[in-house]
C-alpha atoms as a PDB file:
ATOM      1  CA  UNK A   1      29.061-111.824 -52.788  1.00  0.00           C
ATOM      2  CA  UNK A   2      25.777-109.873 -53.402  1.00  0.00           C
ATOM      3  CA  UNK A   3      23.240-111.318 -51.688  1.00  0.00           C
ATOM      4  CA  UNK A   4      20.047-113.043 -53.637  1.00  0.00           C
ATOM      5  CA  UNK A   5      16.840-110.566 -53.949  1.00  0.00           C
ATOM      6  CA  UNK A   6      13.919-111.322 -55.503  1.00  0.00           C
ATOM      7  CA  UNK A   7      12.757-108.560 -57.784  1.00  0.00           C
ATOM      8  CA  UNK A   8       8.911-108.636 -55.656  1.00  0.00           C
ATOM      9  CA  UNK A   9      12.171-107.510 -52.366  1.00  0.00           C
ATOM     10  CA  UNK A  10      13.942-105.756 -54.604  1.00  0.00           C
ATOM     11  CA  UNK A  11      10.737-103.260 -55.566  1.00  0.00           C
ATOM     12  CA  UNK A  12       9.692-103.313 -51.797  1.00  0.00           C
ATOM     13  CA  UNK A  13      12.815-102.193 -50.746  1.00  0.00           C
ATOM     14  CA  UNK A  14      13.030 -99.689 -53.061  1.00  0.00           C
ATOM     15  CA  UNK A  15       9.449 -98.260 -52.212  1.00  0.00           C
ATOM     16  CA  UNK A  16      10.588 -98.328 -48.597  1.00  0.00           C
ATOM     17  CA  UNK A  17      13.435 -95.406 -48.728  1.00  0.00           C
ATOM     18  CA  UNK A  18      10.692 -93.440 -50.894  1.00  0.00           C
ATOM     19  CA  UNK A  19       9.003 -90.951 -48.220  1.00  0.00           C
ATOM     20  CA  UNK A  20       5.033 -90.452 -48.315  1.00  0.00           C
ATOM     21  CA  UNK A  21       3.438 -87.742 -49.576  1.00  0.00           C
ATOM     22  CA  UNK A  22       0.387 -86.645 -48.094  1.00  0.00           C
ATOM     23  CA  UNK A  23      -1.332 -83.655 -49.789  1.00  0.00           C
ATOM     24  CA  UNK A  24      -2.968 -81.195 -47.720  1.00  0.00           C
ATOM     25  CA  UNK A  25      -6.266 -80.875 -49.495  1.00  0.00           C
ATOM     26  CA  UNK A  26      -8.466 -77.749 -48.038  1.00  0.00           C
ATOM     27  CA  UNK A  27     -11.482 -79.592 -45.874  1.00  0.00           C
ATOM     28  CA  UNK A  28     -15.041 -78.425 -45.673  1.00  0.00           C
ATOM     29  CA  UNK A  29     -15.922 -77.524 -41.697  1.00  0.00           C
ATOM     30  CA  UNK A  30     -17.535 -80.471 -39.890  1.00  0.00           C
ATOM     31  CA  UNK A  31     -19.966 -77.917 -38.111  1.00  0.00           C
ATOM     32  CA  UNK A  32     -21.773 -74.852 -39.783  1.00  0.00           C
ATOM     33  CA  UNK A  33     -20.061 -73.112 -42.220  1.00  0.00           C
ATOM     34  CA  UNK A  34     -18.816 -69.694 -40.933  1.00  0.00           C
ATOM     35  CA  UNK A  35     -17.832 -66.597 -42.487  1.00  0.00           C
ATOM     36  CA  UNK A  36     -16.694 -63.047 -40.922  1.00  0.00           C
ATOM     37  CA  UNK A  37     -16.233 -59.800 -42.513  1.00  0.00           C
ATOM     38  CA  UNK A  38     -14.412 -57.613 -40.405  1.00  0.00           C
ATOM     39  CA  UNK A  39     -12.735 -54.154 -41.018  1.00  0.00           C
ATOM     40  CA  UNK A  40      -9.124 -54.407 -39.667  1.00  0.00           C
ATOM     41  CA  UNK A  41      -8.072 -50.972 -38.030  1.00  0.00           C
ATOM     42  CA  UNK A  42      -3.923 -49.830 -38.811  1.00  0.00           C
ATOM     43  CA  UNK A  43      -1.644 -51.561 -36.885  1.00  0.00           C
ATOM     44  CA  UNK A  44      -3.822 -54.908 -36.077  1.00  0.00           C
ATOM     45  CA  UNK A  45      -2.169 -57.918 -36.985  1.00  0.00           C
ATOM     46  CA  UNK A  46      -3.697 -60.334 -39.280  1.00  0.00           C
ATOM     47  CA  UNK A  47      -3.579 -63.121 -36.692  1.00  0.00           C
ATOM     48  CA  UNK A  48      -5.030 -64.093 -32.896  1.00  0.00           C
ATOM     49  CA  UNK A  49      -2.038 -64.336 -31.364  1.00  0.00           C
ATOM     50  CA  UNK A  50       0.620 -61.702 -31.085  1.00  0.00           C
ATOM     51  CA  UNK A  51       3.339 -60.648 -28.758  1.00  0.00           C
ATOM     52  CA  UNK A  52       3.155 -58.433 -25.510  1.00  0.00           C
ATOM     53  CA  UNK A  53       1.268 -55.409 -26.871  1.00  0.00           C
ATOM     54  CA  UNK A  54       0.398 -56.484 -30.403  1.00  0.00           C
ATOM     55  CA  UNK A  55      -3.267 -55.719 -31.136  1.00  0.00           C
ATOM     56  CA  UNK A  56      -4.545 -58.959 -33.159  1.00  0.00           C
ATOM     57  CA  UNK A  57      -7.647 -60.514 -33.711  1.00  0.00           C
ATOM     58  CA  UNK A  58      -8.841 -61.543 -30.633  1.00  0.00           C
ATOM     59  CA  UNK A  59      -8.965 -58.057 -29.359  1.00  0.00           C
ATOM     60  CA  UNK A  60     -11.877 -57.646 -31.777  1.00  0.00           C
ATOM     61  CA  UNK A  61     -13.206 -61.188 -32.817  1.00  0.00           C
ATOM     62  CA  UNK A  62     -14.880 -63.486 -29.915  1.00  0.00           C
ATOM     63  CA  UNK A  63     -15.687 -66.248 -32.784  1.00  0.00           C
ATOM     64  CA  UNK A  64     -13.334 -69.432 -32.310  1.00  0.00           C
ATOM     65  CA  UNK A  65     -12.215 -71.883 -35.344  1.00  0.00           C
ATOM     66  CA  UNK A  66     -11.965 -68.998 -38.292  1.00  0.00           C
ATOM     67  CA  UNK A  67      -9.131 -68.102 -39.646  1.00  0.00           C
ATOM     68  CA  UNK A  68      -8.474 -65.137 -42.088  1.00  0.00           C
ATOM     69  CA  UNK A  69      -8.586 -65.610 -46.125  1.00  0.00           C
ATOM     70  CA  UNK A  70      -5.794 -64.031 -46.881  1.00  0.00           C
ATOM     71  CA  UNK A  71      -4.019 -61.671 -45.195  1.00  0.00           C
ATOM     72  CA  UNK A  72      -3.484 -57.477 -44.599  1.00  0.00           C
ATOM     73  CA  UNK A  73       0.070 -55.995 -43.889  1.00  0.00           C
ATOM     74  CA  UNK A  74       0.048 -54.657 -40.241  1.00  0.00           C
ATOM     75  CA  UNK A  75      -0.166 -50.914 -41.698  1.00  0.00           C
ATOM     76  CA  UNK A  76      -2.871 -51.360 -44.014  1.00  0.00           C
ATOM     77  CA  UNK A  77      -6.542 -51.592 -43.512  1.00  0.00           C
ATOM     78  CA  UNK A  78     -10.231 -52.466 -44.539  1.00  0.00           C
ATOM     79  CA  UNK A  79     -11.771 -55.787 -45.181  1.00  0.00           C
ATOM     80  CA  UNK A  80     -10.521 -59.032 -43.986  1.00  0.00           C
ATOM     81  CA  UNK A  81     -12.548 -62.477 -44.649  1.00  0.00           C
ATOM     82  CA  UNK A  82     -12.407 -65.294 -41.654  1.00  0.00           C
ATOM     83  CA  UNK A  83     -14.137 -68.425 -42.107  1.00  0.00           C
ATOM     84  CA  UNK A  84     -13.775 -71.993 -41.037  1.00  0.00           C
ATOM     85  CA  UNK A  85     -14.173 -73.646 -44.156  1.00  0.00           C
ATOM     86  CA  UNK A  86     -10.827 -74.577 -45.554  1.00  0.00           C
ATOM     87  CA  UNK A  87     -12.472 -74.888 -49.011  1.00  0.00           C
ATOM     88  CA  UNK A  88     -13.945 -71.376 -49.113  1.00  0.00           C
ATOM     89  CA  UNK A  89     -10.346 -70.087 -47.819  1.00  0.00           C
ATOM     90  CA  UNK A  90      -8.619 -71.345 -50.778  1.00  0.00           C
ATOM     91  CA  UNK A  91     -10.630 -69.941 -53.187  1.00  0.00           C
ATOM     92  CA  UNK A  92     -10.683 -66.401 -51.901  1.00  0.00           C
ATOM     93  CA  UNK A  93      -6.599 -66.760 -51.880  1.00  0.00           C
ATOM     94  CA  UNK A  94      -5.525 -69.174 -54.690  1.00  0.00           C
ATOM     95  CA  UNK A  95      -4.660 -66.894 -57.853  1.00  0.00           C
ATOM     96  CA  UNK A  96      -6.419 -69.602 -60.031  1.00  0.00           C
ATOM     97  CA  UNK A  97      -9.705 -68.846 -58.582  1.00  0.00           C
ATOM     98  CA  UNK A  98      -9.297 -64.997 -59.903  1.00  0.00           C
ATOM     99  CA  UNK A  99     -11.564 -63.963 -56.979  1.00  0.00           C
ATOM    100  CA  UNK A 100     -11.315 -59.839 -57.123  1.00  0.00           C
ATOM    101  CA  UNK A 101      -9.921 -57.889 -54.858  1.00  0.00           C
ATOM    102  CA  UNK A 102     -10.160 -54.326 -54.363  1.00  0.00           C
ATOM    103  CA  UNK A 103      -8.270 -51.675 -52.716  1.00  0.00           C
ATOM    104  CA  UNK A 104      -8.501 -48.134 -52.125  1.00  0.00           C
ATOM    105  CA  UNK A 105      -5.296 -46.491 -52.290  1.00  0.00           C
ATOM    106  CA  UNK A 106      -4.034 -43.277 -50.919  1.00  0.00           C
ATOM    107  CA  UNK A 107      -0.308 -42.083 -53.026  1.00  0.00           C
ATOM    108  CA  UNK A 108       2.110 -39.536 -52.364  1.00  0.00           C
ATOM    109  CA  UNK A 109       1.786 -37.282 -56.080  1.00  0.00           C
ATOM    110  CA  UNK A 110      -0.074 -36.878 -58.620  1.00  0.00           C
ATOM    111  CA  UNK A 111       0.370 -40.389 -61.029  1.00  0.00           C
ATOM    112  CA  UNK A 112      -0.087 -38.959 -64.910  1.00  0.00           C
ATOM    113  CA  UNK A 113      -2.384 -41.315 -66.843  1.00  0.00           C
ATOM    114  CA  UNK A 114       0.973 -42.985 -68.535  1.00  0.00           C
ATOM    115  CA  UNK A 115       1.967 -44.143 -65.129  1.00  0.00           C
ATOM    116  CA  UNK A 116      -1.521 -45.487 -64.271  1.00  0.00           C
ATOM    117  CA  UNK A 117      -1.249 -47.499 -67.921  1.00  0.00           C
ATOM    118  CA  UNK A 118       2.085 -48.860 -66.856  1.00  0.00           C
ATOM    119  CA  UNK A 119       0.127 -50.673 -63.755  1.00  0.00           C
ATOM    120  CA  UNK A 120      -2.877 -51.667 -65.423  1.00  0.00           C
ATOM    121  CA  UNK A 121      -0.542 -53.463 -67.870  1.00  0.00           C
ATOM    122  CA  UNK A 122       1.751 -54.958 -65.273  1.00  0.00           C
ATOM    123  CA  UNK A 123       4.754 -54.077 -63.920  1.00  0.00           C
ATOM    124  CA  UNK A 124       8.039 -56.691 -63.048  1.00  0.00           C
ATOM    125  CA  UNK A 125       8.895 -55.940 -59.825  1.00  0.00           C
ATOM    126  CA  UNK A 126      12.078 -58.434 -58.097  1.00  0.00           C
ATOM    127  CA  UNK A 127       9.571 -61.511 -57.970  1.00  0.00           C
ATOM    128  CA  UNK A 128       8.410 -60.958 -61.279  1.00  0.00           C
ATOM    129  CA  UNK A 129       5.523 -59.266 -63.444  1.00  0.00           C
ATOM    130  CA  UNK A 130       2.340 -58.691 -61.961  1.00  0.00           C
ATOM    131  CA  UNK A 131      -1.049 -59.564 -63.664  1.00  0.00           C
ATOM    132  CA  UNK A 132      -2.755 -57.090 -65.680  1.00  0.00           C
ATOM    133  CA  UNK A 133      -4.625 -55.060 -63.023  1.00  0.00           C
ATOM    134  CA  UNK A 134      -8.047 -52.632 -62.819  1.00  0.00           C
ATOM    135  CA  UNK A 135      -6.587 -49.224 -62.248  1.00  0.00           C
ATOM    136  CA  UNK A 136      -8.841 -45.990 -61.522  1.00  0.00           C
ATOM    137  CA  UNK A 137      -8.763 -42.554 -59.754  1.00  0.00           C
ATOM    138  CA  UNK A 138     -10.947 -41.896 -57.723  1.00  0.00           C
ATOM    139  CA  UNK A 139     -12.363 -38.993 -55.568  1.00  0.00           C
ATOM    140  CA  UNK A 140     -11.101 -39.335 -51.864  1.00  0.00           C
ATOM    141  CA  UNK A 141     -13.339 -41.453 -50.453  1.00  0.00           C
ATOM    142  CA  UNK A 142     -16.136 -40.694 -47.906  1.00  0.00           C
ATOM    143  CA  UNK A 143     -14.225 -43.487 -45.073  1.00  0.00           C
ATOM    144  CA  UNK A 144     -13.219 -42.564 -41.444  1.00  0.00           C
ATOM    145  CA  UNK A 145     -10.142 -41.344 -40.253  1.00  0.00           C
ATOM    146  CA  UNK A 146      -6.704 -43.126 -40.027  1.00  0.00           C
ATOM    147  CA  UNK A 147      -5.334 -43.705 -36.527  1.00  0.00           C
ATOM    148  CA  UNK A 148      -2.888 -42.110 -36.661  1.00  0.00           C
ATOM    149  CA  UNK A 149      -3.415 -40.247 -39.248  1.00  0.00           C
ATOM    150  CA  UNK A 150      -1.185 -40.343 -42.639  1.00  0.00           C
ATOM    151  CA  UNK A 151       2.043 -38.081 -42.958  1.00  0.00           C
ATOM    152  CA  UNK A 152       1.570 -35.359 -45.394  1.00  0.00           C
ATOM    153  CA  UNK A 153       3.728 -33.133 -47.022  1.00  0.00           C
ATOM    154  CA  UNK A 154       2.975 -29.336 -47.672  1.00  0.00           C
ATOM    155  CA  UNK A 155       3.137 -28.636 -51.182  1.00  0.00           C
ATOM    156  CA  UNK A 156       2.771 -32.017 -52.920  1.00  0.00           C
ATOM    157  CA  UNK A 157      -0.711 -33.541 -53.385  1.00  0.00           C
ATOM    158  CA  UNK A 158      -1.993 -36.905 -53.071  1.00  0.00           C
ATOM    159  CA  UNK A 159      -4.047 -38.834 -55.225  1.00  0.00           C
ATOM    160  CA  UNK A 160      -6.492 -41.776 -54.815  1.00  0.00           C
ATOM    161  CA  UNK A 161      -6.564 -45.061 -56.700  1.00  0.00           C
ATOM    162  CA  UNK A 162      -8.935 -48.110 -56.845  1.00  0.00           C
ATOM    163  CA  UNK A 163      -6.661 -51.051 -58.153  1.00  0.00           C
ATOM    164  CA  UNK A 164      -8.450 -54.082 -58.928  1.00  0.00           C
ATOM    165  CA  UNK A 165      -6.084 -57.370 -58.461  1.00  0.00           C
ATOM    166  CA  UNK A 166      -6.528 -60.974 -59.331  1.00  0.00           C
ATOM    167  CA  UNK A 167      -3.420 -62.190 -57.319  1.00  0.00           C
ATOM    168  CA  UNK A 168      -2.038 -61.260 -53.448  1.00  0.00           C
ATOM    169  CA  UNK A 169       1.757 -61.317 -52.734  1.00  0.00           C
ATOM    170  CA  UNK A 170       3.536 -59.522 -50.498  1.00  0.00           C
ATOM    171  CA  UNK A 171       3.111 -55.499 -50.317  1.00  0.00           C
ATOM    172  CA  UNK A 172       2.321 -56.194 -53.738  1.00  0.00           C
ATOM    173  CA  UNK A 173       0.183 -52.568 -53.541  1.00  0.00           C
ATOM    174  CA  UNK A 174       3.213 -50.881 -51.558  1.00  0.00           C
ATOM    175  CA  UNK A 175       5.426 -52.535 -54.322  1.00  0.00           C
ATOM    176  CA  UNK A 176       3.432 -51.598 -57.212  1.00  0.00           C
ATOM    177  CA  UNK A 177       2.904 -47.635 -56.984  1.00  0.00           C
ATOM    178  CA  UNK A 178       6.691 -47.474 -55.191  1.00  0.00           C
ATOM    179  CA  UNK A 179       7.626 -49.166 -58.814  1.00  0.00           C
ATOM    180  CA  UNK A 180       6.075 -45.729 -60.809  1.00  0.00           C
ATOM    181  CA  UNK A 181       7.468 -43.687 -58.102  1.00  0.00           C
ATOM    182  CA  UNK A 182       4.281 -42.646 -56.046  1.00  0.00           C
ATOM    183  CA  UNK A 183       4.554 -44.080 -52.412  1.00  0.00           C
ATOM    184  CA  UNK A 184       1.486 -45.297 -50.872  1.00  0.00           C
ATOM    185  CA  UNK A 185       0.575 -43.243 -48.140  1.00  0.00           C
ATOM    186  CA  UNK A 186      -2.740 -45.158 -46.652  1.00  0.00           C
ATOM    187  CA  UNK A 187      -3.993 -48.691 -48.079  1.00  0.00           C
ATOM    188  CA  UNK A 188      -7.593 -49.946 -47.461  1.00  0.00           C
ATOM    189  CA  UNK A 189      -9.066 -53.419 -48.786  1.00  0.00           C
ATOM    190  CA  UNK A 190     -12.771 -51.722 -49.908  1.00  0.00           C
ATOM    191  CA  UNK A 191     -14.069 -55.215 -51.821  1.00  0.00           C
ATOM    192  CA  UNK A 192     -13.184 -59.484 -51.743  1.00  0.00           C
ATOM    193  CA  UNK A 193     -15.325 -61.192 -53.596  1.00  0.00           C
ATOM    194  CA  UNK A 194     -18.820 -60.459 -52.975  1.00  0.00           C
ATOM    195  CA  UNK A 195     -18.010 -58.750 -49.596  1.00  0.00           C
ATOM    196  CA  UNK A 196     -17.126 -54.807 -48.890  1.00  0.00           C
ATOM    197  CA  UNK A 197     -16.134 -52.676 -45.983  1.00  0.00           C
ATOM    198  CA  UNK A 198     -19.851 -50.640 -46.565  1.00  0.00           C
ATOM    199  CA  UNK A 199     -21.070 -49.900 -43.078  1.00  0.00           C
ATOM    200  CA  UNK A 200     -18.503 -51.650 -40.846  1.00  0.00           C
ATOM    201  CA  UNK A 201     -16.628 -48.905 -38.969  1.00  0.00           C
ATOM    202  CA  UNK A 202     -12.915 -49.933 -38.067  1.00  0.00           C
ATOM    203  CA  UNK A 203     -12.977 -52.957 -35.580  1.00  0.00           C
ATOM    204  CA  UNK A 204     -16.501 -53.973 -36.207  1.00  0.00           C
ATOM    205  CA  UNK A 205     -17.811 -57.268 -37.764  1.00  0.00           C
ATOM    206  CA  UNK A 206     -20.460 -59.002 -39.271  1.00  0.00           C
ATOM    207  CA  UNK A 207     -21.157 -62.685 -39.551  1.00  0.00           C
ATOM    208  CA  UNK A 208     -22.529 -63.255 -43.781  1.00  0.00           C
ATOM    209  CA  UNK A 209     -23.256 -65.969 -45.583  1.00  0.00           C
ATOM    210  CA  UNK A 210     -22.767 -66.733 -49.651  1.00  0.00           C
ATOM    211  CA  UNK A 211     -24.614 -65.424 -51.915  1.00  0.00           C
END
């Protein structure tokens, strides 16, 4: 026999088995909002922590409780954005905020203007197509020296490109001028937002504020 439930211990029975969801909403700091640009050398990590011989963030940044916006592949370099304000993080790194981001990109070749029109359009690489992105050659740019520096290869030139993206997955850069066949060679995050690399020398940083 089944045994007598109410449908008030039926319905609390059922809510029982459901598990919570709690939604991680970003929070605002409880202290004084803080923001950091820094310019990450090559080969820093994009994190404090590291293992035995890993240059991170704490070899360079003494300021506790901010954590990076975002994040730069080991091998590239340029701009990174700390703060401690879980609010500001998200929109600097959420695709639906279309905060800009520029890089200054070093390729092996010399990209035709077709191939530059394939990237500005978007390309579909294995995760799927990329946004419609600023593409624009540039003159090599007046920036310090790579350590150590890029490998180069006698006879076949390199060309510079400022891409302009709206979005951030991974190596997406890397992935996007491998796609047209021009390897990237160097990779530097000039511009986030409001914020460039101007005047910060590899491993320095600067406390801002908005606007």
């Amino acid at each position: 026999m089944k045994p007598n439930t109410s449908p008030r211990q039926q319905k609390r029975s059922n809510n029982e088995r459901r598990p919570s969801r709690k939604l991680n909403k970003p929070k605002r700091p409880r202290g004084p909002q803080k923001i950091i640009i820094f310019n990450k050398p090559f080969n820093v990590l994009t994190q404090f922590t590291g293992e035995p011989g890993d240059k991170t963030l704490s070899d360079f940044v003494p300021v506790k409780d901010v954590y990076p916006a975002g994040r730069l592949d080991k091998d590239s370099e340029g701009l990174l954005v700390l703060t401690n304000d879980g609010v500001l993080q998200a929109q600097l790194t959420q695709p639906k905020s279309k905060q800009p981001k520029v890089y200054w990109v070093q390729v092996e070749g010399a990209p035709s203007d077709e191939d530059l029109e394939k990237l500005r359009l978007g390309v579909t690489l294995k995760d799927g197509p990329t946004l419609p992105a600023g593409i624009e050659r540039i003159d090599s740019p007046d920036i310090w020296e790579r350590i150590p520096p890029i490998r180069e290869r006698k006879n076949i030139p390199t060309t510079w490109i400022a891409i302009t993206l709206q979005e951030g997955r991974n190596r997406q850069v890397r992935r996007m001028t491998a796609h047209i066949g021009y390897p990237t060679l160097r990779l530097i995050r000039y511009k986030m937002a409001e914020w460039t690399v101007k005047d910060l020398a590899p491993g320095e940083w600067r406390e801002v504020t908005l606007g």
